[in-house]
C-alpha atoms as a PDB file:
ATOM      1  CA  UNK A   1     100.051   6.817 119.373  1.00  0.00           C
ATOM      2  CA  UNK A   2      96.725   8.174 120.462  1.00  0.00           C
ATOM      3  CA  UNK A   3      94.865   6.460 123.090  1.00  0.00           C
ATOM      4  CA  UNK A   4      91.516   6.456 124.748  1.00  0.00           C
ATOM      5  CA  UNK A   5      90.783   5.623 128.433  1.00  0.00           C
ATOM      6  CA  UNK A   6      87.101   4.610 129.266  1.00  0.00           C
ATOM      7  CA  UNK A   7      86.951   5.173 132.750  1.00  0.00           C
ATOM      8  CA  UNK A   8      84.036   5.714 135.799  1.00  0.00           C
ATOM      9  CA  UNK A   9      85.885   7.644 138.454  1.00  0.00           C
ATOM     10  CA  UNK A  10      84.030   5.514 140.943  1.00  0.00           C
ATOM     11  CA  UNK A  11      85.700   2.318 139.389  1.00  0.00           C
ATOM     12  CA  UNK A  12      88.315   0.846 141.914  1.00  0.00           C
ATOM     13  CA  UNK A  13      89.892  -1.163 138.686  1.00  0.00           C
ATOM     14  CA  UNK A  14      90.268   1.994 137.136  1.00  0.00           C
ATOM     15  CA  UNK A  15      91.714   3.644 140.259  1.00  0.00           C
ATOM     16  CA  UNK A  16      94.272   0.851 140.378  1.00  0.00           C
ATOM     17  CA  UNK A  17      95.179   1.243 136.895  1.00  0.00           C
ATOM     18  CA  UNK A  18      96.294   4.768 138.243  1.00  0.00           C
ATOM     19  CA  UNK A  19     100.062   4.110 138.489  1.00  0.00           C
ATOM     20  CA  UNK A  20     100.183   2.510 134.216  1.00  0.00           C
ATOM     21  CA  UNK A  21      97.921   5.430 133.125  1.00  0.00           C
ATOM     22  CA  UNK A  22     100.720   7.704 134.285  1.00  0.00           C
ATOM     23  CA  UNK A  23     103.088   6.368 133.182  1.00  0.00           C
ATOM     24  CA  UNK A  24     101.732   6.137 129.784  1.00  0.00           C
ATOM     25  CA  UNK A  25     101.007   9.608 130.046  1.00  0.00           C
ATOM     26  CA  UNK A  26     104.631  10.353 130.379  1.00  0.00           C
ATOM     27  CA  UNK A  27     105.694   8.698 127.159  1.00  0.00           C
ATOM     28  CA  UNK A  28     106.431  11.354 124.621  1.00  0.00           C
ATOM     29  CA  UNK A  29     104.983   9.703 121.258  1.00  0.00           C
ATOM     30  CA  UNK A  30     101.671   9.372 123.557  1.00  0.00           C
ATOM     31  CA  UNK A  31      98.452  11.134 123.427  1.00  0.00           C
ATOM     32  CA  UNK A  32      96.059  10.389 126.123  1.00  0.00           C
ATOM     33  CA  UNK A  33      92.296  11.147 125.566  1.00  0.00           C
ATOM     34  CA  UNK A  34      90.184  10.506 129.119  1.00  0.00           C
ATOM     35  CA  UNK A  35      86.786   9.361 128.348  1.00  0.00           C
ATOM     36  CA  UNK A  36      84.446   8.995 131.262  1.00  0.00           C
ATOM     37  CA  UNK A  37      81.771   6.694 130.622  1.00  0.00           C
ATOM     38  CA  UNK A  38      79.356   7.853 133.093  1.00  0.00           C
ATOM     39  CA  UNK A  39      78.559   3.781 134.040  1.00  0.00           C
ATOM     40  CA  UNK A  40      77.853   4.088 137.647  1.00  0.00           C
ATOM     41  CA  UNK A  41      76.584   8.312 137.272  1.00  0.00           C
ATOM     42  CA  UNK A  42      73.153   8.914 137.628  1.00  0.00           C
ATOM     43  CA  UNK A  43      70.211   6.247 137.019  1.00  0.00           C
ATOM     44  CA  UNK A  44      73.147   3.568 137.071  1.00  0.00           C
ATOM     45  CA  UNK A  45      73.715   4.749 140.864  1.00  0.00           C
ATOM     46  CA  UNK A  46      72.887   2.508 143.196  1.00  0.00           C
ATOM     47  CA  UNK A  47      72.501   2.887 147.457  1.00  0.00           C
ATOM     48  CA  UNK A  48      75.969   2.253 149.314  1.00  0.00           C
ATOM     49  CA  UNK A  49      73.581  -0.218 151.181  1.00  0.00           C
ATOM     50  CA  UNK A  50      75.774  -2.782 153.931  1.00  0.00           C
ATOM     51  CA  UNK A  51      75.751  -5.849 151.379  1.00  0.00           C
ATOM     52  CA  UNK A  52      76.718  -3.576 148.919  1.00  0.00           C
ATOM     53  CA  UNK A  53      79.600  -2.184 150.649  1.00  0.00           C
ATOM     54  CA  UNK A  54      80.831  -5.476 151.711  1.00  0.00           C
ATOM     55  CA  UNK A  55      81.478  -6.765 148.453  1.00  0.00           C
ATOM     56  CA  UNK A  56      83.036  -3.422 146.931  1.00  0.00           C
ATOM     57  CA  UNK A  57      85.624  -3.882 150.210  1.00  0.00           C
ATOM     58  CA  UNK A  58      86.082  -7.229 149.634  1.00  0.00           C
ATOM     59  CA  UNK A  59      86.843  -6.635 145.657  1.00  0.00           C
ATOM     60  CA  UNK A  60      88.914  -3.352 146.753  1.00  0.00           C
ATOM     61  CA  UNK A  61      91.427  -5.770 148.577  1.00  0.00           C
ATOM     62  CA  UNK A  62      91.989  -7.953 145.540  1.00  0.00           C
ATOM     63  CA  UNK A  63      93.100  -4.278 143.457  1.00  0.00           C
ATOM     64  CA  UNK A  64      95.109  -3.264 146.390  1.00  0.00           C
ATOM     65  CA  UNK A  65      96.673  -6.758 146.350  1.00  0.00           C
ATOM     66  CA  UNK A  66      97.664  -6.725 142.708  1.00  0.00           C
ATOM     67  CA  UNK A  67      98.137  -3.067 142.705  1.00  0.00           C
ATOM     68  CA  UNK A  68      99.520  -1.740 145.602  1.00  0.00           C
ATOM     69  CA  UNK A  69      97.065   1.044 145.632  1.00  0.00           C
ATOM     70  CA  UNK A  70      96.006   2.014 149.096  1.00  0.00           C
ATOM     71  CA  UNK A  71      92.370   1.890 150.235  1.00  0.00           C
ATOM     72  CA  UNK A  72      91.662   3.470 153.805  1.00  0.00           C
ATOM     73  CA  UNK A  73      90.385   3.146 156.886  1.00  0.00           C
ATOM     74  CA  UNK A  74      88.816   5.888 156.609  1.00  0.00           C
ATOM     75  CA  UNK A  75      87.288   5.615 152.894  1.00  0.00           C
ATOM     76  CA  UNK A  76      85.731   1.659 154.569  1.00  0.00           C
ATOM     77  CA  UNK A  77      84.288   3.827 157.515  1.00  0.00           C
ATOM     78  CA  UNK A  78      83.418   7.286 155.950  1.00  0.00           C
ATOM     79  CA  UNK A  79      82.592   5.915 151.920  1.00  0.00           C
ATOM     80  CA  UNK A  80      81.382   2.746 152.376  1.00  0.00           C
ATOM     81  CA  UNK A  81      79.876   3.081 155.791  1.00  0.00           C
ATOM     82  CA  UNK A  82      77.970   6.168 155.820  1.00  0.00           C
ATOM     83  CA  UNK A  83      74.485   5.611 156.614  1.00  0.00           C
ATOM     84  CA  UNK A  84      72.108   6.391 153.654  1.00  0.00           C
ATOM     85  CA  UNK A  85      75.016   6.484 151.307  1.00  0.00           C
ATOM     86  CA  UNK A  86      74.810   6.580 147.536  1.00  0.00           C
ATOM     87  CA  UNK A  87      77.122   5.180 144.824  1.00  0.00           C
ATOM     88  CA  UNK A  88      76.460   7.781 142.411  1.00  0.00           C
ATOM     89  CA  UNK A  89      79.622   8.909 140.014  1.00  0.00           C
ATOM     90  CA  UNK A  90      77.981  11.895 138.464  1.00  0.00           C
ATOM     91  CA  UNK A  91      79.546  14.292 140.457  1.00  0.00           C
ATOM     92  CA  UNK A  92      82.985  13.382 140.191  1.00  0.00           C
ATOM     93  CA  UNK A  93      82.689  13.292 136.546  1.00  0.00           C
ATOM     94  CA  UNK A  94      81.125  16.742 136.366  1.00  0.00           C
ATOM     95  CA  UNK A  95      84.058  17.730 138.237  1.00  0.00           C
ATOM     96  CA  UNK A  96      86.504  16.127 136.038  1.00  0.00           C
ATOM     97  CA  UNK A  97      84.595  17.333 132.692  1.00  0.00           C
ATOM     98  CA  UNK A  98      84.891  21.320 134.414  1.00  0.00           C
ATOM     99  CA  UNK A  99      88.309  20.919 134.540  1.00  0.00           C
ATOM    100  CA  UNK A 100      88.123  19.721 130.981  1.00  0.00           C
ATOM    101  CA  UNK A 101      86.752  23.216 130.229  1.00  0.00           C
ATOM    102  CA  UNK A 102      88.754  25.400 132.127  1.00  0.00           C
ATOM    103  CA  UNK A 103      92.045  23.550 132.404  1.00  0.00           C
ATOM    104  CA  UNK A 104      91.762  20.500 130.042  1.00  0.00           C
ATOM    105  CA  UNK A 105      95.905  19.801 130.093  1.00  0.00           C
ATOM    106  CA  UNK A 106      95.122  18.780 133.711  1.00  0.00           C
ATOM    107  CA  UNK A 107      92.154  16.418 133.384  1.00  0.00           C
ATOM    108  CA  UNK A 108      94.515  13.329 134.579  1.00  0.00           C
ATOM    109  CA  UNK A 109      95.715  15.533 137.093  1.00  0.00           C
ATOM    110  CA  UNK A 110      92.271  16.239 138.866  1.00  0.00           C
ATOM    111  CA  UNK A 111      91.150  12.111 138.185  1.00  0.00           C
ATOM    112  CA  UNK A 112      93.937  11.317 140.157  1.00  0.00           C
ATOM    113  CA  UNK A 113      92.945  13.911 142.962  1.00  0.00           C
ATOM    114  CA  UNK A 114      89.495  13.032 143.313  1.00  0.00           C
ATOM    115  CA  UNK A 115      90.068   9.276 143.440  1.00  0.00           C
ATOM    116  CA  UNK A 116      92.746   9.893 146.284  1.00  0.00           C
ATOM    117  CA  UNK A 117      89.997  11.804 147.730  1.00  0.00           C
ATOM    118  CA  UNK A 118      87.477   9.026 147.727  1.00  0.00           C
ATOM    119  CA  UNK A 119      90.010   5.504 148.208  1.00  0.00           C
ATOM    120  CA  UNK A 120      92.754   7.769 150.632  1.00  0.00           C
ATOM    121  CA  UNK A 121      91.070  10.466 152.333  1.00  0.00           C
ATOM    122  CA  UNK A 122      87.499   8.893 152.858  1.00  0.00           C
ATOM    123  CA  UNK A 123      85.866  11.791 151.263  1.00  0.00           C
ATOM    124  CA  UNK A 124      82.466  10.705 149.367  1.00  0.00           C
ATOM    125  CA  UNK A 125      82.760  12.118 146.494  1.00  0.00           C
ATOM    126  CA  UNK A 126      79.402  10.899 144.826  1.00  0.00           C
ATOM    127  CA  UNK A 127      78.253  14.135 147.173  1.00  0.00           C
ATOM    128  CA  UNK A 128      78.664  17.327 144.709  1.00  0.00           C
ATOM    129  CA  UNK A 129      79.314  19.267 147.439  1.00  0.00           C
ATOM    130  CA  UNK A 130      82.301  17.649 148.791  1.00  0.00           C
ATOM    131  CA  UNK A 131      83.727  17.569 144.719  1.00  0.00           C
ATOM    132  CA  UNK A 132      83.162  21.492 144.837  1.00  0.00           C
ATOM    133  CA  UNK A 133      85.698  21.238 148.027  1.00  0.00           C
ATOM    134  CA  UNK A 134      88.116  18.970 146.847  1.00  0.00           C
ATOM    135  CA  UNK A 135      88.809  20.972 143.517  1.00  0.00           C
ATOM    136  CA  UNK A 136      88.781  24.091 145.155  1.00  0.00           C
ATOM    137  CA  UNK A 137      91.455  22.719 147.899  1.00  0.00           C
ATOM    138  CA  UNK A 138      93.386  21.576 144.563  1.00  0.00           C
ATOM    139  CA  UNK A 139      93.690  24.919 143.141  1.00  0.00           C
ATOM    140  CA  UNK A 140      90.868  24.371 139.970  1.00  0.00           C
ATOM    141  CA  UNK A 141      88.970  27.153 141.228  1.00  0.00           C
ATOM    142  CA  UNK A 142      87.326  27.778 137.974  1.00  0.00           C
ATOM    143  CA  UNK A 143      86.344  24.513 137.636  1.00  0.00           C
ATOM    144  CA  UNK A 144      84.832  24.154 141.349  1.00  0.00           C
ATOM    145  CA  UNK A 145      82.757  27.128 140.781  1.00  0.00           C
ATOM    146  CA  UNK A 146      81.432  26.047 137.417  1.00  0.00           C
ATOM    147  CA  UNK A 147      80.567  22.592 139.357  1.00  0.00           C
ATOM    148  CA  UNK A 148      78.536  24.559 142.444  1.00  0.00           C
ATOM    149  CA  UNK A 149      76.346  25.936 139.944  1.00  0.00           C
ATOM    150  CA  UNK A 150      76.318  23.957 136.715  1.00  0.00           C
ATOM    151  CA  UNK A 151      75.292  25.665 133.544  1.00  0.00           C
ATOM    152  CA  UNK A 152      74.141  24.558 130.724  1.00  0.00           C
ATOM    153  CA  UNK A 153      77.382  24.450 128.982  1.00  0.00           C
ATOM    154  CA  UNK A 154      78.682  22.257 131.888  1.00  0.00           C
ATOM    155  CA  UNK A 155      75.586  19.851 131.514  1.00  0.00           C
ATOM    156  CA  UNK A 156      75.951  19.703 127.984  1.00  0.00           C
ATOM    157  CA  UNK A 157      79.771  19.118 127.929  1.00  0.00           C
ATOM    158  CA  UNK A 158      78.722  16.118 130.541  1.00  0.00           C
ATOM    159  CA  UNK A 159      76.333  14.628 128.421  1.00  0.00           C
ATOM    160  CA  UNK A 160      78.269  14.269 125.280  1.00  0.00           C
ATOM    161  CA  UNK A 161      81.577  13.415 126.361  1.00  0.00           C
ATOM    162  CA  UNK A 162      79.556  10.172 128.694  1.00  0.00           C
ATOM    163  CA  UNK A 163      77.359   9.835 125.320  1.00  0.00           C
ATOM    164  CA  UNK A 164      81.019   9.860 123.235  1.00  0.00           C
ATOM    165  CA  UNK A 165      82.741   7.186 125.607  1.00  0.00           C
ATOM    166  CA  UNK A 166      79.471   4.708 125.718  1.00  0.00           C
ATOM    167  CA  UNK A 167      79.123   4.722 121.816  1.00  0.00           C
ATOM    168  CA  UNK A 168      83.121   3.857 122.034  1.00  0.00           C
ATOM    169  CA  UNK A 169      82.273   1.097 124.483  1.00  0.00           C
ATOM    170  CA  UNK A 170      79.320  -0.411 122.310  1.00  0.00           C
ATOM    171  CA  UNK A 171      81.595   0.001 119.223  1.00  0.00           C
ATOM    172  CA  UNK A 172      84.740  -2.121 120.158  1.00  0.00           C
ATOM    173  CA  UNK A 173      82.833  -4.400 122.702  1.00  0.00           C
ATOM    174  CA  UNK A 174      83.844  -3.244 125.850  1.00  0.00           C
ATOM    175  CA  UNK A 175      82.089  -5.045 128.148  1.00  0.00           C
ATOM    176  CA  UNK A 176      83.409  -2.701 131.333  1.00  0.00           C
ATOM    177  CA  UNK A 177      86.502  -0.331 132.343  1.00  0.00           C
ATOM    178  CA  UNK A 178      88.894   0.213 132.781  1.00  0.00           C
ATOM    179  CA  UNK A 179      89.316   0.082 128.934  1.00  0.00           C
ATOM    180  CA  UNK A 180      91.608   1.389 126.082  1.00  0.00           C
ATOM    181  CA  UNK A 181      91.434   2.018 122.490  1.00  0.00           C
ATOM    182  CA  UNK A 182      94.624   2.485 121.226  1.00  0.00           C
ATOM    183  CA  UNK A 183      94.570   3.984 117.572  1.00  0.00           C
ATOM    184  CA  UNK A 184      97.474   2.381 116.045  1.00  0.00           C
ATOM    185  CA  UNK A 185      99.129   1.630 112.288  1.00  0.00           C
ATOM    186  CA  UNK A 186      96.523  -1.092 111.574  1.00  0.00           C
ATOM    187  CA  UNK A 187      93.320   1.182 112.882  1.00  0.00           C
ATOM    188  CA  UNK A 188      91.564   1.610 116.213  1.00  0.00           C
ATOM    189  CA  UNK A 189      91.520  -1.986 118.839  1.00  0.00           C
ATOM    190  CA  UNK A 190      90.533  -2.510 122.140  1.00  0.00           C
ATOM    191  CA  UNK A 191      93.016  -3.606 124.432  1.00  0.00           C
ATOM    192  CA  UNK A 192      92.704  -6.107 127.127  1.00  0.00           C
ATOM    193  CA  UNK A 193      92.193  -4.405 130.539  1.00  0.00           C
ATOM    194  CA  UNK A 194      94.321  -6.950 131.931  1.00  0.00           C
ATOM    195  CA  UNK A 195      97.341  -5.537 130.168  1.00  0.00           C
ATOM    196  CA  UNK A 196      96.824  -2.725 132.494  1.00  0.00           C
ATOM    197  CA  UNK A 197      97.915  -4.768 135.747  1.00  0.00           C
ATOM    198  CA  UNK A 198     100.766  -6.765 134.337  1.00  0.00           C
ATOM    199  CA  UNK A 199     104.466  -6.214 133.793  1.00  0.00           C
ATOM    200  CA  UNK A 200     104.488  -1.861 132.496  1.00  0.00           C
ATOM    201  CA  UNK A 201     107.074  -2.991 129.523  1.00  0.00           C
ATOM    202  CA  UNK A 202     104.322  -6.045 128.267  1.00  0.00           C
ATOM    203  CA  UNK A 203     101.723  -3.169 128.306  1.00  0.00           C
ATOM    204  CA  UNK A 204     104.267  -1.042 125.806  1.00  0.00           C
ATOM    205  CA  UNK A 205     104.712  -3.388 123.505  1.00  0.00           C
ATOM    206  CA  UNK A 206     101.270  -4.692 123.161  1.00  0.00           C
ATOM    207  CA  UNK A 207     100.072  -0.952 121.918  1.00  0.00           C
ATOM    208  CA  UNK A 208     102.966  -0.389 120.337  1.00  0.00           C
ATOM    209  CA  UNK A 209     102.028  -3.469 118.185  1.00  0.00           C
ATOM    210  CA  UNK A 210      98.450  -1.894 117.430  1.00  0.00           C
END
């Protein structure tokens, strides 16, 4: 069973979908493809302004609620309180599509790192520079070097695989992640995202059924 994950690393849904998504990933008769859709990256950014940040809190308790994913002190004070802020998720995927060029087994690996770097640690990670760190500090040295100075290659790799995941969304309707396409015996479906917050043995069967 192959299936596709549209994703925005700057997506607290997506962030508490965290603990499914790896457990899918541990499934044997699983393949997981990570498509970043690049819907908050660039000119979909937005300023971390103070009305701003007081409804991504407020929606950040309702994941942690239903998720049990943690979101700090620190990431409400250092994230979503730092004066002349930006909600920009460009960075973070560039980091996650280096890794996909230098280590691209380990592409959940480094998701997982750089959202407990933004919700845990309070690290802003729509700054490139503090990406750069936080890979480096996680051993993807390659990767954090090739994100300091982005190539062409890098840029180009970025732009397709956010191209790739948006033409997937438009496709099968997605109207916003986090989203999968599960490519099953009767051909490729979107699944609910709601699956991915329920009961881990409903979410099983319903792709199983695909």
């Amino acid at each position: 069973m192959r299936i596709t994950y549209l994703f925005d690393p700057l997506c607290g849904w997506c962030y508490g979908a965290g603990p499914a998504l790896e457990k899918l990933s541990y499934l044997d008769d699983v393949t997981l493809d990570l498509a970043p859709t690049g819907l908050f990256a660039g000119e979909a950014s937005r300023p971390m302004d103070r009305h701003f940040a007081a409804y991504a809190w407020q929606n950040d308790q309702r994941i942690a609620r239903l998720t049990g994913q943690p979101f700090s002190d620190a990431y409400r004070e250092h994230v979503l309180g730092a004066a002349g802020g930006l909600f920009d998720s460009a960075p973070a995927t560039l980091g996650l599509v280096a890794v996909g060029l230098t280590e691209p087994a380990r592409e959940l690996d480094v998701l997982k790192i750089l959202q407990r770097a933004r919700y845990q640690d309070g690290r802003n990670n729509s700054n490139l520079g503090v990406v750069t760190e936080t890979l480096a500090g996680a051993g993807f040295t390659q990767a954090a070097q090739r994100v300091q100075e982005p190539d062409e290659k890098l840029l180009s790799a970025y732009r397709n695989r956010v191209s790739a995941a948006r033409a997937e969304m438009a496709r099968f309707g997605a109207e916003g992640v986090p989203a999968l396409i599960v490519d099953g015996n009767a051909g490729r479906r979107l699944v609910r995202t709601n699956a991915l917050f329920g009961a881990f043995d409903l979410l099983v069967q319903q792709l199983r059924a695909a």
